[in-house]
N, C-alpha and C. Protein backbone atom coordinates (compact mmCIF):
# COMPACT_ATOMS: atom_id res chain seq x y z
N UNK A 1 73.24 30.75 66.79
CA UNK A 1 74.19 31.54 66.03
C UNK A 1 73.46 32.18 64.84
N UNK A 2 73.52 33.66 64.85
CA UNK A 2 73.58 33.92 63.63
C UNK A 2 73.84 34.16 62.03
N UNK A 3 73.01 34.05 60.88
CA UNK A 3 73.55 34.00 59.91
C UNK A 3 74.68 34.39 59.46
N UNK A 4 74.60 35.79 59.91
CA UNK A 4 75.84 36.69 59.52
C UNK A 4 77.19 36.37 60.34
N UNK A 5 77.16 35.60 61.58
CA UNK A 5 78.36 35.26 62.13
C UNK A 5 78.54 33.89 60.89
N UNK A 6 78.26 33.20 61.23
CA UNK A 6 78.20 31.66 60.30
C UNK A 6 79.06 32.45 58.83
N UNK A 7 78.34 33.48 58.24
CA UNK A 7 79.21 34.04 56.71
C UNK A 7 80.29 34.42 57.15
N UNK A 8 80.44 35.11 58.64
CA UNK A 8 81.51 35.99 58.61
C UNK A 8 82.89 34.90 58.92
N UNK A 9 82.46 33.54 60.35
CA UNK A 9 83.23 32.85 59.96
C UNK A 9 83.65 31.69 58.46
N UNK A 10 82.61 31.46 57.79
CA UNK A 10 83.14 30.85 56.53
C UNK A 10 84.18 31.42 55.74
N UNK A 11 83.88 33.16 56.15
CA UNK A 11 84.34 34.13 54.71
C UNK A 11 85.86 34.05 55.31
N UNK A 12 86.22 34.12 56.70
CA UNK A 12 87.47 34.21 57.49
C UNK A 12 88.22 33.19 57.00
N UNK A 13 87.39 31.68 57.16
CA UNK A 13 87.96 30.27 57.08
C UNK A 13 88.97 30.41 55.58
N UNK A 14 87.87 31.29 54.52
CA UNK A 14 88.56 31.28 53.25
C UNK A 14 89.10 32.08 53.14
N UNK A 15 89.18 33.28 53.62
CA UNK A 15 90.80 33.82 53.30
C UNK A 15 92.27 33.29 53.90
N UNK A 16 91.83 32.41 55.65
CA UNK A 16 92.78 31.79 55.85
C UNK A 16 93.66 30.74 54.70
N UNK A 17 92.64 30.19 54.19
CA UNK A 17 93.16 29.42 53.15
C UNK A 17 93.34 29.68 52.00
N UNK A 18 93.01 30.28 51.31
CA UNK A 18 93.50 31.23 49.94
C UNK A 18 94.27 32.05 50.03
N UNK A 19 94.81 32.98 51.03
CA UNK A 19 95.80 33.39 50.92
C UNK A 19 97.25 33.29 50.48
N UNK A 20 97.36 32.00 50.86
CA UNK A 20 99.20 30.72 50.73
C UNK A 20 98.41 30.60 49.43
N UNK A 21 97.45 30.26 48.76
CA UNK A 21 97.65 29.91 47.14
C UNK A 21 97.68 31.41 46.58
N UNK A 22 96.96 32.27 46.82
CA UNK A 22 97.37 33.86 46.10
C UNK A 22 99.07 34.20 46.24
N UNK A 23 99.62 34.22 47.00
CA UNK A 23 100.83 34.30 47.22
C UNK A 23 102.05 33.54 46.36
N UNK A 24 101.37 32.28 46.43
CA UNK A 24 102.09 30.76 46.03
C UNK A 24 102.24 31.29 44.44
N UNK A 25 100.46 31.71 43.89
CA UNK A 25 100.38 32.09 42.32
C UNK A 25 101.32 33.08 41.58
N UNK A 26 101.45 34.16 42.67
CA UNK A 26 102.08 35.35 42.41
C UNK A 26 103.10 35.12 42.09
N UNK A 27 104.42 34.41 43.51
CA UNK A 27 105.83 33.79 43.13
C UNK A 27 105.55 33.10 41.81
N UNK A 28 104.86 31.99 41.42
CA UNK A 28 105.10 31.52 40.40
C UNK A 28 105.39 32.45 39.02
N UNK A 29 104.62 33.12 38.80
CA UNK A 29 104.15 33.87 37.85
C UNK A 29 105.49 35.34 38.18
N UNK A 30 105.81 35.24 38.97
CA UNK A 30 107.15 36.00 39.47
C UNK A 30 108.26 35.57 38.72
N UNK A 31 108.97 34.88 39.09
CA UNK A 31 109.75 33.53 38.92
C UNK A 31 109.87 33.11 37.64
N UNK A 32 108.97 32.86 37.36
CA UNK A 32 108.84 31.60 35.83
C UNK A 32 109.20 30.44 36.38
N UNK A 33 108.75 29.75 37.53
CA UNK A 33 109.26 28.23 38.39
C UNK A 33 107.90 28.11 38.68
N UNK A 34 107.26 26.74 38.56
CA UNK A 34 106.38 25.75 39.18
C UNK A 34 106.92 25.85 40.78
N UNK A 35 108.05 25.77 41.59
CA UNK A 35 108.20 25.41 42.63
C UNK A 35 109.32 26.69 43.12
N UNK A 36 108.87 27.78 43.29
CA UNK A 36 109.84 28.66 43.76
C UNK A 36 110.27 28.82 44.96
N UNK A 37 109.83 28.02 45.90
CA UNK A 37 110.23 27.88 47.25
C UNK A 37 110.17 26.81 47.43
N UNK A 38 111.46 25.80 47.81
CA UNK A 38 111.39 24.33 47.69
C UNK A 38 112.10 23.84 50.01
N UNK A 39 112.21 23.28 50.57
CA UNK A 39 112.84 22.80 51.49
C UNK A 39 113.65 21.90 51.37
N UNK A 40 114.81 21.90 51.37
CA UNK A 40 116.16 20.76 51.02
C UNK A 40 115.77 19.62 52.25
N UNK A 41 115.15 17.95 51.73
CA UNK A 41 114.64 17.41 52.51
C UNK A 41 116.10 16.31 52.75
N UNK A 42 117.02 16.70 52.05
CA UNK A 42 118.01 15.44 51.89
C UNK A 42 119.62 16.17 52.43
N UNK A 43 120.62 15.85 52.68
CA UNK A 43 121.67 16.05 53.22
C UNK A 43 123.04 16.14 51.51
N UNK A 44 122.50 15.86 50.36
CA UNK A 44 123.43 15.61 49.26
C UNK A 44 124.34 16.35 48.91
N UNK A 45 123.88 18.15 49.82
CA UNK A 45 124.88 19.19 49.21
C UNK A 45 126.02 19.60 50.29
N UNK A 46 125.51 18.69 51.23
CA UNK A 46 125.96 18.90 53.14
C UNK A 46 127.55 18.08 53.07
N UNK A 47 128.35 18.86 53.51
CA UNK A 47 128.51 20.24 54.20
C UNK A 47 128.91 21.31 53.76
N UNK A 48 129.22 21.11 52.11
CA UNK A 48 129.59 22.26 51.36
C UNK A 48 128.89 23.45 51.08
N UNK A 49 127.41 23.27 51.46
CA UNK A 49 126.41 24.28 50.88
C UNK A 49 125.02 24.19 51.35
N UNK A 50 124.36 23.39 51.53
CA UNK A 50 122.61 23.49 52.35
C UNK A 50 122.27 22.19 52.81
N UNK A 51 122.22 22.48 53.95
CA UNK A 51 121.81 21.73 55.27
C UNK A 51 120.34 21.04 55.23
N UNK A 52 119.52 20.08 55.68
CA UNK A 52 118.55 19.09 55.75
C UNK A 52 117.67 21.05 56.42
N UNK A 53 116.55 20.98 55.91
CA UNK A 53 115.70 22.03 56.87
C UNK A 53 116.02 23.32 56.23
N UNK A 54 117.05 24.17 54.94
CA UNK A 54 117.06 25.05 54.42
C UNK A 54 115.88 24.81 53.00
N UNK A 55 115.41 26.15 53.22
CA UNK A 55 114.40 27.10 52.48
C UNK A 55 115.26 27.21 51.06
N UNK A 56 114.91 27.12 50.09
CA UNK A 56 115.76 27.54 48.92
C UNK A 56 114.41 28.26 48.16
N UNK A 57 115.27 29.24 47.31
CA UNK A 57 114.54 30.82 46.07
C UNK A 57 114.92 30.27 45.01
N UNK A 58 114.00 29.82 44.65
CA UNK A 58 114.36 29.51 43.03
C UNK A 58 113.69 30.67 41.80
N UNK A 59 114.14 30.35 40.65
CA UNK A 59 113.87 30.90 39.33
C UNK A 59 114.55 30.11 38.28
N UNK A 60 113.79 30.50 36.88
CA UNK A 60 113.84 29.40 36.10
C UNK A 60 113.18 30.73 34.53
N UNK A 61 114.16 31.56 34.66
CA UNK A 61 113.84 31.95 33.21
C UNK A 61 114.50 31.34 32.02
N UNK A 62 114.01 31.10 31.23
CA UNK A 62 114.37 30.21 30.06
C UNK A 62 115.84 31.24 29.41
N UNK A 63 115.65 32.37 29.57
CA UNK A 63 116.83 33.15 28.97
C UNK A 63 118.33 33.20 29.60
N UNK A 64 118.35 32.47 30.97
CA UNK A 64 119.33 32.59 31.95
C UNK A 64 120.02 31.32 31.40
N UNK A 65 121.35 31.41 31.19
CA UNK A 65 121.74 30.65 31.03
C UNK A 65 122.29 29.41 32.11
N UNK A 66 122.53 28.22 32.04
CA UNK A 66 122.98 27.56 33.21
C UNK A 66 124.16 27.34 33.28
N UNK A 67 124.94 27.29 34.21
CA UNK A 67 126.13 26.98 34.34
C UNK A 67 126.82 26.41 35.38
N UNK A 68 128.04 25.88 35.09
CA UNK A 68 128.95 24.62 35.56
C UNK A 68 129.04 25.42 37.32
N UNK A 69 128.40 25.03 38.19
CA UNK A 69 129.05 25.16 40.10
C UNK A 69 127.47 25.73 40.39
N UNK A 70 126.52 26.24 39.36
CA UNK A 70 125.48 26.54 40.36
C UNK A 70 124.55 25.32 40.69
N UNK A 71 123.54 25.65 41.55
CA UNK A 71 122.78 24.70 41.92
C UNK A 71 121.20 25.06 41.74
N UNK A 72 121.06 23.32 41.04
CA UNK A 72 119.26 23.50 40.33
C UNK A 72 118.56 22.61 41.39
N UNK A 73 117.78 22.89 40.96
CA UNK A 73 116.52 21.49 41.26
C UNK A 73 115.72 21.04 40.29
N UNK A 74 116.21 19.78 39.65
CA UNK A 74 115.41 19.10 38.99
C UNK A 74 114.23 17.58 38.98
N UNK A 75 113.68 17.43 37.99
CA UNK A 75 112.99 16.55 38.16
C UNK A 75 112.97 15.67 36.86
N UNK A 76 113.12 14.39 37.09
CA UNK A 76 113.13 13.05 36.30
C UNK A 76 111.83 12.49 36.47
N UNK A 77 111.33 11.72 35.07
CA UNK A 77 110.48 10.64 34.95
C UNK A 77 110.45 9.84 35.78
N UNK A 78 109.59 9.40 36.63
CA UNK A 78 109.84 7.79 37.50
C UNK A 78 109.73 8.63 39.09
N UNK A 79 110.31 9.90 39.12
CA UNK A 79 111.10 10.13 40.54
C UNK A 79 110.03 11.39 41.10
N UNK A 80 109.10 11.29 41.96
CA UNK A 80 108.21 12.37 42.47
C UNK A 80 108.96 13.62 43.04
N UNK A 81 110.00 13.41 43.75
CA UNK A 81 110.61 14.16 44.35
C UNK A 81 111.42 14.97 44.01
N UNK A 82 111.65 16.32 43.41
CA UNK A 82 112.40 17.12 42.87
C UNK A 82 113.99 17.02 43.55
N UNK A 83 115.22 16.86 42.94
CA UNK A 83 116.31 16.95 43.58
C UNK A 83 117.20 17.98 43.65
N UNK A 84 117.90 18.33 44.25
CA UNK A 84 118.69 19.76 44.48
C UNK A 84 120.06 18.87 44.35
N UNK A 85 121.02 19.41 43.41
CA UNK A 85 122.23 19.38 43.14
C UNK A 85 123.16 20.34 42.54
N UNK A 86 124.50 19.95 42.62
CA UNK A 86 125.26 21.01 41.58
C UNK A 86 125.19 20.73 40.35
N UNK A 87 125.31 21.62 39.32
CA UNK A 87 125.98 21.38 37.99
C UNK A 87 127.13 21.35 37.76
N UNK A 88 127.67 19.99 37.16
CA UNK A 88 129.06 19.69 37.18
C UNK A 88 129.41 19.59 35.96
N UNK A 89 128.91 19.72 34.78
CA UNK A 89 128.92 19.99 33.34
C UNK A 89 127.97 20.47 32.55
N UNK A 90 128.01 21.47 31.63
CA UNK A 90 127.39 21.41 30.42
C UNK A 90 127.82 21.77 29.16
N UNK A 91 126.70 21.16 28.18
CA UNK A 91 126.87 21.10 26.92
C UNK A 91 125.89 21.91 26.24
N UNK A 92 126.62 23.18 25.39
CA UNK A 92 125.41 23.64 24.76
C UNK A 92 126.15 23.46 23.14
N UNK A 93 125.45 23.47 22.53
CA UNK A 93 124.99 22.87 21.00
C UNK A 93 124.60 24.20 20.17
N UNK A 94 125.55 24.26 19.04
CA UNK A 94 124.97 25.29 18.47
C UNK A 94 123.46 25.60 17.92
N UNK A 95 123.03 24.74 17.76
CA UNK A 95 121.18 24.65 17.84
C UNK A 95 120.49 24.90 18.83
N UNK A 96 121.11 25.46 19.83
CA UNK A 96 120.57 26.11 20.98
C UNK A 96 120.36 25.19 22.01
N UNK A 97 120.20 23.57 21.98
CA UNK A 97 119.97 22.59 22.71
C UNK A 97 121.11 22.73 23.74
N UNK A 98 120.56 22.30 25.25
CA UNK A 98 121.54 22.46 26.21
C UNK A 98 121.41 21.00 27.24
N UNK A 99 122.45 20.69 27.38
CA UNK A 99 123.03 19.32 27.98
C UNK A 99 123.39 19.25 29.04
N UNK A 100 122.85 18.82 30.45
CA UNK A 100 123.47 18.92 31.89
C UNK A 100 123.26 17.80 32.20
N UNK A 101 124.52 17.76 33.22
CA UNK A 101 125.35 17.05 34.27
C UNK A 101 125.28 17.23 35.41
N UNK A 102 124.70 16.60 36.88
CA UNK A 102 124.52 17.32 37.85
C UNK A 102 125.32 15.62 39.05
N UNK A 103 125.59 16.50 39.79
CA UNK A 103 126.18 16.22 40.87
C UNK A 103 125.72 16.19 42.78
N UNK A 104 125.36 15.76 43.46
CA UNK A 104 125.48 16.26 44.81
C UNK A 104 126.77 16.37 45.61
N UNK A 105 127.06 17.21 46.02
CA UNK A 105 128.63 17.35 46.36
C UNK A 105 128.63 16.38 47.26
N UNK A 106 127.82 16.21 48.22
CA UNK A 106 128.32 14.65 49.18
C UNK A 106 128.09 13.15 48.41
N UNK A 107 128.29 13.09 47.57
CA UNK A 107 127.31 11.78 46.25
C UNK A 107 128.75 11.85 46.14
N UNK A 108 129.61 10.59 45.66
CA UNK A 108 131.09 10.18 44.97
C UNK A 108 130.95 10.29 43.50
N UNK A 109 130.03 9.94 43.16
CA UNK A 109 129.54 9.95 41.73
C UNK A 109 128.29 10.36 40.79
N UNK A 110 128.40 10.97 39.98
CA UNK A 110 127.79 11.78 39.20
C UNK A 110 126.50 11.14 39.23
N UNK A 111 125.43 11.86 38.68
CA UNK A 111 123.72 11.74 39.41
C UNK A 111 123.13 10.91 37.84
N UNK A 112 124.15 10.52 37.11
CA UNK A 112 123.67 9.59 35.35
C UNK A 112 122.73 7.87 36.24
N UNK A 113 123.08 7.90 37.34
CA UNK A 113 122.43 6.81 38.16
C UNK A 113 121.08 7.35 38.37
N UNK A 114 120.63 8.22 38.64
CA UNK A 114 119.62 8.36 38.98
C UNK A 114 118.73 9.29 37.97
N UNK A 115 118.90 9.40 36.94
CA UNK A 115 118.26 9.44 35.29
C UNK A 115 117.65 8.16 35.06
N UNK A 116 116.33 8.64 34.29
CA UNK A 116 115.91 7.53 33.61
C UNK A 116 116.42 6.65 32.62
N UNK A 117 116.84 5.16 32.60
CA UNK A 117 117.47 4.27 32.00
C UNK A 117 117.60 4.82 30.82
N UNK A 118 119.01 4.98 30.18
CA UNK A 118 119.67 5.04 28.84
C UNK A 118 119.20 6.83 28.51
N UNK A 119 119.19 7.25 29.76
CA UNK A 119 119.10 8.68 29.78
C UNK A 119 120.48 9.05 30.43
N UNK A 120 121.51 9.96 29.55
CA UNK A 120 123.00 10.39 30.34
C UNK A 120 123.05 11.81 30.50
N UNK A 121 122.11 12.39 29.85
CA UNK A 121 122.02 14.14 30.77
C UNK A 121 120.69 14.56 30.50
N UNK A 122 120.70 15.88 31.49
CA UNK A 122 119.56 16.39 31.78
C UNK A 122 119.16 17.73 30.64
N UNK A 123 118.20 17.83 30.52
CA UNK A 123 117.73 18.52 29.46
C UNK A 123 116.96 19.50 30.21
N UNK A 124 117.06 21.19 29.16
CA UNK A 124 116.62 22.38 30.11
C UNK A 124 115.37 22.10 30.71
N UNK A 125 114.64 21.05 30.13
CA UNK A 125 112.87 20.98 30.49
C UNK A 125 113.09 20.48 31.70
N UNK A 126 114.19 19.23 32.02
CA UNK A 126 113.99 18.62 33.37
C UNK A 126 114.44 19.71 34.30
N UNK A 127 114.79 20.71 34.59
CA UNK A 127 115.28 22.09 35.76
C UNK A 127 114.29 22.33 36.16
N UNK A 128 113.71 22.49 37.29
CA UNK A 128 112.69 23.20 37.82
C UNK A 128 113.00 24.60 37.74
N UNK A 129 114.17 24.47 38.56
CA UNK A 129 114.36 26.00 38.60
C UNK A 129 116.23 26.34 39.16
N UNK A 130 116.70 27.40 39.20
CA UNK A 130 118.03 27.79 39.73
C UNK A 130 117.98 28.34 40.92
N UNK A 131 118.36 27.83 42.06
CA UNK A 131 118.80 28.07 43.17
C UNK A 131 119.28 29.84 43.14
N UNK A 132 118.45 31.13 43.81
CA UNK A 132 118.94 32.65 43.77
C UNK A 132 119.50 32.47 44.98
N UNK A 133 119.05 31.73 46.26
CA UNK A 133 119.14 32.21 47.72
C UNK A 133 118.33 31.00 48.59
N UNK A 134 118.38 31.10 49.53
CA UNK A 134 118.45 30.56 50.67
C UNK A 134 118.61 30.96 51.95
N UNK A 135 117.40 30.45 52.96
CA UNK A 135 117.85 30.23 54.26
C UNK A 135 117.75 29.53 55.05
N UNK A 136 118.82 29.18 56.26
CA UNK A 136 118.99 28.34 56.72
C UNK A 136 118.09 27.60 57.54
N UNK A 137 117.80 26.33 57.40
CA UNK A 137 116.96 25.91 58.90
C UNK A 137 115.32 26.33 58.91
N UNK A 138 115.27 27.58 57.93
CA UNK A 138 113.72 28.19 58.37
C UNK A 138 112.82 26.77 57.83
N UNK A 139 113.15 25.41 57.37
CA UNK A 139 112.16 24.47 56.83
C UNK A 139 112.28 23.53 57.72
N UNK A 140 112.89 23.09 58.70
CA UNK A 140 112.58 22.44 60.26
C UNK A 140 111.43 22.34 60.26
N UNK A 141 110.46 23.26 60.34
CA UNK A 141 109.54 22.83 60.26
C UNK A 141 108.08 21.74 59.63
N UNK A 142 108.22 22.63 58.38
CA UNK A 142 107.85 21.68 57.19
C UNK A 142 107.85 20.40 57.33
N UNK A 143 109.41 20.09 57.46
CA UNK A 143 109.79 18.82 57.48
C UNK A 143 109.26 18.01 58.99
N UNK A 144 109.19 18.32 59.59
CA UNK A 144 108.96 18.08 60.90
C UNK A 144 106.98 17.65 61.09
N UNK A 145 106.20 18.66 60.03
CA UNK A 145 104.77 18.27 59.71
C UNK A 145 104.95 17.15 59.13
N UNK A 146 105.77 17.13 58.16
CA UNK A 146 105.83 16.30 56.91
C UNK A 146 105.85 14.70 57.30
N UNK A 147 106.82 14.50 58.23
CA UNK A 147 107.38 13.20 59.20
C UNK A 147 106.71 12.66 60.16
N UNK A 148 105.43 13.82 60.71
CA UNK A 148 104.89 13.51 62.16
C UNK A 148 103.57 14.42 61.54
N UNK A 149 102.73 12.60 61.81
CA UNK A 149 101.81 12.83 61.81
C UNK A 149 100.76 13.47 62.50
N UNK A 150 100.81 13.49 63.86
CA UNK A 150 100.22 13.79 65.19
C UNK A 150 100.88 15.29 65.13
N UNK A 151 101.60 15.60 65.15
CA UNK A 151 101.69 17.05 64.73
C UNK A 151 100.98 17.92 63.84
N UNK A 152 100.95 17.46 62.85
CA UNK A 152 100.16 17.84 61.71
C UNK A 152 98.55 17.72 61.50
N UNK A 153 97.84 17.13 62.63
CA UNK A 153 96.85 16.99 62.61
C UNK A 153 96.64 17.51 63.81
N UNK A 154 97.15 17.48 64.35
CA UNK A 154 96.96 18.74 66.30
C UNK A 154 96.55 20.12 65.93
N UNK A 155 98.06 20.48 64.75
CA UNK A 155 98.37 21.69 64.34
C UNK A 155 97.01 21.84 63.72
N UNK A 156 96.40 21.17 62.71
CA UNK A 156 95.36 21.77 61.78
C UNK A 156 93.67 22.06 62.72
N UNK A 157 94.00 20.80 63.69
CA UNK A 157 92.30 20.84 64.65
C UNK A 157 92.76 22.58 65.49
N UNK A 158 93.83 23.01 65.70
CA UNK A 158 93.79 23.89 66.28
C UNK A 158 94.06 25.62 65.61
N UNK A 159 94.00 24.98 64.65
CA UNK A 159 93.85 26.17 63.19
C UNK A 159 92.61 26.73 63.18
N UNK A 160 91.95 25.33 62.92
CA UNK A 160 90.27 25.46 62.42
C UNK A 160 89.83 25.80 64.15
N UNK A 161 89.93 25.11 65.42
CA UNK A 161 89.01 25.68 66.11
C UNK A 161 89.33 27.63 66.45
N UNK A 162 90.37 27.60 66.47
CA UNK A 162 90.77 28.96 66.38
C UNK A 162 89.96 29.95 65.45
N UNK A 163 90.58 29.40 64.09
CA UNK A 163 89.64 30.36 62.96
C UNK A 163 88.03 30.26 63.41
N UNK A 164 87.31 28.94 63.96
CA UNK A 164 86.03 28.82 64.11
C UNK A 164 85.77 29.93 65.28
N UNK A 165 86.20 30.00 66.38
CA UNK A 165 85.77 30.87 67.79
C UNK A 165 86.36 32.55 67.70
């Protein structure tokens, strides 16, 4: 093999893979969200609103205000996993400080359980971001790498021999 094939596949290998982070950077920096495309891995908003395997659009400008029926995704101390719920109250404070309450519509009871101890609402920092849109089902997949291992490692040997030949 020649040199110049050997560069030409390395140079291929890396745009395969830098591409999803150029993209990934852009949304962010789009957005104002760390996580602007999230996959609903849990059933909490089901059946009123997004299904196990929906794609969710987030944004998270600090100037938008939040309010009582939409749906965030946030994140708590202790808990790796970002959660998608409704907002079922807030409190804003004439000092500009803002106070939330969040809910999963299939949950009986309010989400103060799953805050960090002697923590009773959520604060604008914990929001990742506000739910713009959604679609259905397109994260089946994801989830499906995510769960199965042998998938996810089939899928990648046949990435790379592909990109390699």
């Amino acid at each position: 093999m020649q040199v110049r094939q050997v560069y030409y596949r390395v140079l291929k290998l890396l745009l395969f893979m830098l591409t999803p982070v150029m993209l990934w950077v852009g949304l962010m920096v789009l957005t104002n969200c760390n996580m602007p495309v999230l996959v609903v891995t849990s059933g909490d908003l089901y059946p009123s609103f997004l299904n196990r395997g929906d794609v969710l659009f987030l944004t998270n400008y600090k100037e938008e205000p939040i309010r009582v029926g939409e749906i965030v995704v946030f994140k708590v101390e202790g808990r790796d996993i970002p959660i998608v719920h409704r907002v079922l109250k807030v409190h804003e404070k004439e000092n500009g400080t803002v106070k939330i309450l969040t809910k999963g519509d299939n949950n009986i009871v309010d989400d103060r359980g799953l805050y960090p101890p002697g923590k009773f609402w959520l604060e604008r920092r914990d929001i990742v971001g506000v739910v713009k849109g959604y679609v259905s089902y397109l994260g089946i997949a994801a989830i499906i790498l995510q769960e199965n291992r042998m998938v996810k490692y089939g899928l990648l040997a046949w990435v790379g021999v592909s990109l390699w030949t």
